[in-house]
Every structure is written in structure tokens, then in C-alpha cells.
C-alpha atoms as a PDB file:
ATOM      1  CA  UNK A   1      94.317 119.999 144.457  1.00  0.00           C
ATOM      2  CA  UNK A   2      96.875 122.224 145.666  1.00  0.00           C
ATOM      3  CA  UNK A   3     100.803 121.519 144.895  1.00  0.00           C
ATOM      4  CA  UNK A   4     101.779 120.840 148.719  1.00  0.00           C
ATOM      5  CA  UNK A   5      98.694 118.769 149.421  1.00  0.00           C
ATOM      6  CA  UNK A   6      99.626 116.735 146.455  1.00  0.00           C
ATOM      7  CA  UNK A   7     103.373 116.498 147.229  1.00  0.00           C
ATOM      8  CA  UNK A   8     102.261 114.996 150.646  1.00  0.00           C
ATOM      9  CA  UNK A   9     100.390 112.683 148.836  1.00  0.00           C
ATOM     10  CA  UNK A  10     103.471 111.674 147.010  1.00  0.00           C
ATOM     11  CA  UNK A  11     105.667 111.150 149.497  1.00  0.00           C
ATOM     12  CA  UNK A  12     102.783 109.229 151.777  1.00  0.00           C
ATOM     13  CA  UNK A  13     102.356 107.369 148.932  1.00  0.00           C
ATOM     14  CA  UNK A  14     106.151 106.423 148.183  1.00  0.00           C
ATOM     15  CA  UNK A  15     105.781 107.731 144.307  1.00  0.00           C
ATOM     16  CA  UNK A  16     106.865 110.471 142.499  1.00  0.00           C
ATOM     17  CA  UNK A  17     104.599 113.794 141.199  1.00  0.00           C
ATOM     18  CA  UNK A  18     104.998 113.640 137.672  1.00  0.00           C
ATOM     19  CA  UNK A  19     103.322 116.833 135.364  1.00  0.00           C
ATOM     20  CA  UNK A  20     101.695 115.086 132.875  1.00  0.00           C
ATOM     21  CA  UNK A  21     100.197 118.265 130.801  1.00  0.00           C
ATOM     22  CA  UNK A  22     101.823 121.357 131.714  1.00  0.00           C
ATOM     23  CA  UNK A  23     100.262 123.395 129.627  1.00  0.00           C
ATOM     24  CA  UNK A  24      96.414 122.192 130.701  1.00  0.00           C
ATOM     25  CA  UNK A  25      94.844 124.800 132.817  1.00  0.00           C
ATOM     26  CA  UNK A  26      95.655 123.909 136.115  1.00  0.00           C
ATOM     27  CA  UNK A  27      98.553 121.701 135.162  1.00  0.00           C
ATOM     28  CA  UNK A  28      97.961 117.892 134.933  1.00  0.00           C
ATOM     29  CA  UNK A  29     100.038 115.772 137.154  1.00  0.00           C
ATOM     30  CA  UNK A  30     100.424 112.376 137.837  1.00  0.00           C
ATOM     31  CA  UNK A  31     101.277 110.339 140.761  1.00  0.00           C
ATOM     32  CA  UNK A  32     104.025 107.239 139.799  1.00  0.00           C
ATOM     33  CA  UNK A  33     107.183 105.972 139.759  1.00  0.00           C
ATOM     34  CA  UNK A  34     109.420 107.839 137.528  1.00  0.00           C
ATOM     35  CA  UNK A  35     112.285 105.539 137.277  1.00  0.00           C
ATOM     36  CA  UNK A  36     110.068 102.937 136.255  1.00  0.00           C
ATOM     37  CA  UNK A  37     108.268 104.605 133.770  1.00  0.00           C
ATOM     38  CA  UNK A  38     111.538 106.279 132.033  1.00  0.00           C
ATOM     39  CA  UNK A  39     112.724 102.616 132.283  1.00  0.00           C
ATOM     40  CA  UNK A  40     109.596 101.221 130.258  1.00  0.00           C
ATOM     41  CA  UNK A  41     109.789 104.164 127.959  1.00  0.00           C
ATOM     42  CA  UNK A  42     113.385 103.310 127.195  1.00  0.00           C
ATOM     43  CA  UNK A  43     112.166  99.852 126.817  1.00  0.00           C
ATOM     44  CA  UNK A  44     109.908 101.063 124.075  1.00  0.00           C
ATOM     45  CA  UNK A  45     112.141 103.206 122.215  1.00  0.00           C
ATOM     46  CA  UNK A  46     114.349 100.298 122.066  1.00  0.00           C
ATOM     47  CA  UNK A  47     112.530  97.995 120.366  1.00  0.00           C
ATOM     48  CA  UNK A  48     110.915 100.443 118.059  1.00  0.00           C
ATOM     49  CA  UNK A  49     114.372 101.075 116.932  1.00  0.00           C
ATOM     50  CA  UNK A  50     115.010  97.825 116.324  1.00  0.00           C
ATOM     51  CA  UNK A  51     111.549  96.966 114.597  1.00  0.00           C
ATOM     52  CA  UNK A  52     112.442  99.764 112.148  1.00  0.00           C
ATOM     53  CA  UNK A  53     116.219  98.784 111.437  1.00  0.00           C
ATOM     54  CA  UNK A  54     115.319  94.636 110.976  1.00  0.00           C
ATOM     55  CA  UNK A  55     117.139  94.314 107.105  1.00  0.00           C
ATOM     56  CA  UNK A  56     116.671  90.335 106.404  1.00  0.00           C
ATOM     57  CA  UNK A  57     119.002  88.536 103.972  1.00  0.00           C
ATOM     58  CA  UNK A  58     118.317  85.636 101.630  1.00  0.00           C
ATOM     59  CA  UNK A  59     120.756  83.861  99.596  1.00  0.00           C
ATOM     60  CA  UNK A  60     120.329  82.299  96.648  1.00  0.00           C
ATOM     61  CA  UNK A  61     122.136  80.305  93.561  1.00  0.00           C
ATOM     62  CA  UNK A  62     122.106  80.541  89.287  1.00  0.00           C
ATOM     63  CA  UNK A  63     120.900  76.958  89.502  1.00  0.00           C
ATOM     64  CA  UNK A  64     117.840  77.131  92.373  1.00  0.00           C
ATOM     65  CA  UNK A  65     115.645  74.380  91.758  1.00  0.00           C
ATOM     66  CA  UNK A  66     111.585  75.622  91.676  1.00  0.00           C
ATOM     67  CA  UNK A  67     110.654  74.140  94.830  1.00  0.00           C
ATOM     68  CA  UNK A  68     113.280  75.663  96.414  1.00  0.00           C
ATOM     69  CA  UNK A  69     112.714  79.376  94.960  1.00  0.00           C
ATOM     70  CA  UNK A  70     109.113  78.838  96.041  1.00  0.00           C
ATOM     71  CA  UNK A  71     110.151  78.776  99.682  1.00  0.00           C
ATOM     72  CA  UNK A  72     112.512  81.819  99.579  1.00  0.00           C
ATOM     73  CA  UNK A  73     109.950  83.531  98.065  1.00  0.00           C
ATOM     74  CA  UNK A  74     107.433  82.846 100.776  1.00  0.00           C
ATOM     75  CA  UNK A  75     109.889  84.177 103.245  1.00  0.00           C
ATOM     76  CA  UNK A  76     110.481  87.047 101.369  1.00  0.00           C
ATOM     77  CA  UNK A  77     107.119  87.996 101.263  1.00  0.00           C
ATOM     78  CA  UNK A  78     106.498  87.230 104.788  1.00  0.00           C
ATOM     79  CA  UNK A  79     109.233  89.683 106.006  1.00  0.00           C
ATOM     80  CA  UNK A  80     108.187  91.957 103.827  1.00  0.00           C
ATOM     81  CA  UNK A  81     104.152  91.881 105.339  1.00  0.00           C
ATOM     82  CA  UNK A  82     105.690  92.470 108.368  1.00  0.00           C
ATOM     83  CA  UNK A  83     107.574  95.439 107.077  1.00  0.00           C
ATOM     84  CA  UNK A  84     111.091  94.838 107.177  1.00  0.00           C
ATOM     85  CA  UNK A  85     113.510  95.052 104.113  1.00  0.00           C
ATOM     86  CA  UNK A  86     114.905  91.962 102.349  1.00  0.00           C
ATOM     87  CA  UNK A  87     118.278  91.718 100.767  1.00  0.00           C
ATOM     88  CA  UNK A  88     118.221  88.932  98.255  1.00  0.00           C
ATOM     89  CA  UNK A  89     122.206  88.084  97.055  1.00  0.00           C
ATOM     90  CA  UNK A  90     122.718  85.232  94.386  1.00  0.00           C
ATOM     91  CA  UNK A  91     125.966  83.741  95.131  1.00  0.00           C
ATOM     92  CA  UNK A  92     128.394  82.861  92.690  1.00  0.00           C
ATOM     93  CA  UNK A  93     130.810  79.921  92.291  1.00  0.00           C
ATOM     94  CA  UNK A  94     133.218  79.422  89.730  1.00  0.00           C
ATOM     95  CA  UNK A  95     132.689  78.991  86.450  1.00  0.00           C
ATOM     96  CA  UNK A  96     128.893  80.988  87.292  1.00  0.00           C
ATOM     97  CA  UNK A  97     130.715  84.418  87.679  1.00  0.00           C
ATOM     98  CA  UNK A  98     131.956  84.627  84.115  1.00  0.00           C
ATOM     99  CA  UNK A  99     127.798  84.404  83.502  1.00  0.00           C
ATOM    100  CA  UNK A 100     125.944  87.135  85.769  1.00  0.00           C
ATOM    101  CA  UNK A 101     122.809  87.147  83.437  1.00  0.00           C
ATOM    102  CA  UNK A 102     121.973  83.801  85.186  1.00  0.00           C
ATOM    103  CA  UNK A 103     121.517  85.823  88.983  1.00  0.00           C
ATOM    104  CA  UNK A 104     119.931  88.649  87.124  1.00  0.00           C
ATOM    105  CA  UNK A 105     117.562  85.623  85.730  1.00  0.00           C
ATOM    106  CA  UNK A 106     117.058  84.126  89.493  1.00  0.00           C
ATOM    107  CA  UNK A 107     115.893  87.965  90.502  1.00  0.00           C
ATOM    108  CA  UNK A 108     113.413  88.720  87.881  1.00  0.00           C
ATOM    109  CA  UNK A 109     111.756  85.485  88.641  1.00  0.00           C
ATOM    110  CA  UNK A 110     111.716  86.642  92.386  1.00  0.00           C
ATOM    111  CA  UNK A 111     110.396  89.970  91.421  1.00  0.00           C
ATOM    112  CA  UNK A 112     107.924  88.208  89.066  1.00  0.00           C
ATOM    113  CA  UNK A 113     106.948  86.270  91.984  1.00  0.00           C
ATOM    114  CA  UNK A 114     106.329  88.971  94.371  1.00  0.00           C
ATOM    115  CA  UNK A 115     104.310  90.964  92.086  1.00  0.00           C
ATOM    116  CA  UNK A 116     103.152  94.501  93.408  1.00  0.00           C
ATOM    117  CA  UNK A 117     104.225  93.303  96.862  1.00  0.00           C
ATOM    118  CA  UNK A 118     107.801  94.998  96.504  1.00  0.00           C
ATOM    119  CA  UNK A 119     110.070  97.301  94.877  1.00  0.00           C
ATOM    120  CA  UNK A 120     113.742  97.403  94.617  1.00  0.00           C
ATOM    121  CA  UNK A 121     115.981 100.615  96.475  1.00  0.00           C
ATOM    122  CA  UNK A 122     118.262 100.459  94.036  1.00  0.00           C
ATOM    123  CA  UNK A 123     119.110  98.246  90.792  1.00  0.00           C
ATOM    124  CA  UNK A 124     121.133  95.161  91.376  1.00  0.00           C
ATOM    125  CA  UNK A 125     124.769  95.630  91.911  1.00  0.00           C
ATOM    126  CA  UNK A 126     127.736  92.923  91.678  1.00  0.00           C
ATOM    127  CA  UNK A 127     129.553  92.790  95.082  1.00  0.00           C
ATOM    128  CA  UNK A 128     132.497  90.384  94.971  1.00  0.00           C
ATOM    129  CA  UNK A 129     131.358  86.764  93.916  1.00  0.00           C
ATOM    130  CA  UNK A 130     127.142  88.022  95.156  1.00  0.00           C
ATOM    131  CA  UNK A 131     124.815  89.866  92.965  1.00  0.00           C
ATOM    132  CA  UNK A 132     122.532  92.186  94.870  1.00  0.00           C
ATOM    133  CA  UNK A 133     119.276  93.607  95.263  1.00  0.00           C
ATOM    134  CA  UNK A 134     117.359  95.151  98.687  1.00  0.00           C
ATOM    135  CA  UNK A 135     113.623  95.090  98.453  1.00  0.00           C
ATOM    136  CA  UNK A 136     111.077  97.187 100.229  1.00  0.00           C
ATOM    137  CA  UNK A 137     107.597  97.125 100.759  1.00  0.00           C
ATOM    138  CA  UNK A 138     105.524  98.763  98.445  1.00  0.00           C
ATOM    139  CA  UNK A 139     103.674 101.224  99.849  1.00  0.00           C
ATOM    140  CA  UNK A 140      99.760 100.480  98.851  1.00  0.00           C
ATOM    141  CA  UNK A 141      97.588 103.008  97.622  1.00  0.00           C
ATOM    142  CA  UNK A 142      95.584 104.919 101.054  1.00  0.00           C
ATOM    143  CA  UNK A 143      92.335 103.373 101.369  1.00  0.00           C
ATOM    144  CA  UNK A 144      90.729 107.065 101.205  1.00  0.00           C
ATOM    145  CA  UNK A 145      92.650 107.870  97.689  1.00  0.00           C
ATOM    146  CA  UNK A 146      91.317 104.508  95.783  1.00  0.00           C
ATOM    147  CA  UNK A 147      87.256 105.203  93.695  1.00  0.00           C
ATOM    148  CA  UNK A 148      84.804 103.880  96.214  1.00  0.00           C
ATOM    149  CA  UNK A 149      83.366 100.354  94.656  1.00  0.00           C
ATOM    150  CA  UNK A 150      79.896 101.105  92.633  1.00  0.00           C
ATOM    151  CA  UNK A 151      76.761 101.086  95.015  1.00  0.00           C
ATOM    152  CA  UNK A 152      74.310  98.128  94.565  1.00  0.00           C
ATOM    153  CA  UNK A 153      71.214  98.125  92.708  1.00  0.00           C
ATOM    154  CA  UNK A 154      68.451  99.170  94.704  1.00  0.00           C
ATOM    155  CA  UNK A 155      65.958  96.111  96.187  1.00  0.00           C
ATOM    156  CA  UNK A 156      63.027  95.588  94.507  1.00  0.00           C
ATOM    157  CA  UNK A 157      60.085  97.110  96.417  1.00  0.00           C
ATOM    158  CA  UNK A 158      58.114  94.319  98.396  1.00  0.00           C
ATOM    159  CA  UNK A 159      54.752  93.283  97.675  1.00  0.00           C
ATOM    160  CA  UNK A 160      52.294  95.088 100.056  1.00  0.00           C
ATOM    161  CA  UNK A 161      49.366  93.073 101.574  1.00  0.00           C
ATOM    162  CA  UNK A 162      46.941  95.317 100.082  1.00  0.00           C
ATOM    163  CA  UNK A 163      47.654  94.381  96.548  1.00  0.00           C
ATOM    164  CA  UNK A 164      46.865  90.562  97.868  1.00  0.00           C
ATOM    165  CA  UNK A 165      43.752  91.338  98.979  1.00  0.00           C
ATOM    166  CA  UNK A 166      41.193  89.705  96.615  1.00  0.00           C
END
């Protein structure tokens, strides 16, 4: 339709002419309300930002009992399904800081735990009286890059009618 037809339009209309596809032959436009779409597109951008920036944090101690490290680990591996980082700390107290091999204990039962479901950025680093670690997904192998699974035996042929026949 013509540009003035479709600028009535608009303005009967109480929307805006947006241009959609400029470079389509005619242009593509569109007829809306453009402070309500840049407002949802904001919207968007917003919390894809904040998806993508999410860093969780766990705490534990030397002397976590197994039940306990058992839940923590279920949460790690819950934020990390969903994408997110995890920073795990091991807090000292006292007489525990003179013995740091205990926290590095506590993590490599955490990344036994986890298995192939993380990796660490960086080695574990002492920060103060907190040992720590931040964990990452681990990216999986693509689905087109892994050997295809071996093809089934072919069916056995089924018995015709004619071979019944006395």
C-alpha cells in the first residue's frame, strides 16, 4: 500500500508505522505502538542480562557432615542445569585455618560429586579466612559431533502364507 494511505491508517488507527524490514522489496512496515514495544524490548534485554550475570554462592565448612554435603551438592547441580555459575567458599574458623588441606578435601569431594557436570574457572584460591572455587557448566559434547549409536539388526523376514499352504 502506498506510504500516505498507510500513514492515514496509522493515525485513524491511534498507532504508530513502524518499518519492520527495510531492506525487503517494498519495505515491510508494521502498524503498533512503539513506546510499548521499545518498553517490552527493554523488558527483555533486562532480564536476559540478568539471566546471564546470576553467580550463586554456597558456603561450606572443614567438618560438613554427609547429609549435609549431599544437599549443597544438589543445589549446586541444580543451579548449574539451569546455567548459572556457582561459587562454593569453605569457611574457616580458628584453629581450621592453620589446616587448608581440610577445604581443599571438602572441594574434591564436591567435584567428585558433580562428576562431568562442572568445571572449575580457575583453581581454588585462599581469600581471607574462605577458600574458593567458581564452577561452570560444562559444556556437553554437540549432539551432531558424538558417533551415531549402532543401527539394529535387521527383523527377521515374516513367514509368507504361501509357505503354509499344505
Amino acid at each position: 500500500m502506498p506510504l500516505v494511505r498507510a500513514l492515514n491508517l496509522a493515525e485513524q488507527k491511534g498507532c504508530d508505522l513502524v518499518e519492520v524490514a527495510p531492506t525487503g522489496q517494498p519495505p515491510v512496515c508494521r502498524l503498533m505502538d512503539y513506546g510499548k514495544f521499545r518498553y517490552e524490548q527493554a523488558k527483555k534485554d533486562r532480564k536476559q542480562r540478568k539471566k546471564a550475570s546470576e553467580l550463586h554462592q554456597i558456603r561450606l565448612r572443614p567438618k560438613i557432615e554427609e547429609h549435609d554435603m549431599e544437599f549443597k551438592v544438589q543445589a549446586v547441580k541444580r543451579f548449574l542445569e539451569e546455567g548459572h555459575k556457582v561459587r562454593i567458599s569453605v569457611r574457616f574458623r580458628g584453629r581450621e585455618q592453620a589446616h587448608p588441606e581440610l577445604g581443599r578435601a571438602v572441594l574434591e569431594r564436591v567435584f567428585k560429586a558433580l562428576g562431568e557436570s562442572a568445571r572449575a574457572e580457575a583453581p581454588a584460591v585462599i581469600e581471607g579466612r574462605d577458600m574458593v572455587v567458581t564452577l561452570v557448566p560444562y559444556k556437553a559434547v554437540a549432539k551432531e559431533a558424538r558417533p551415531a549409536p549402532p543401527a539394529a539388526p535387521p527383523a527377521p523376514p515374516a513367514p509368507t502364507t504361501a509357505a503354509r499352504m499344505p
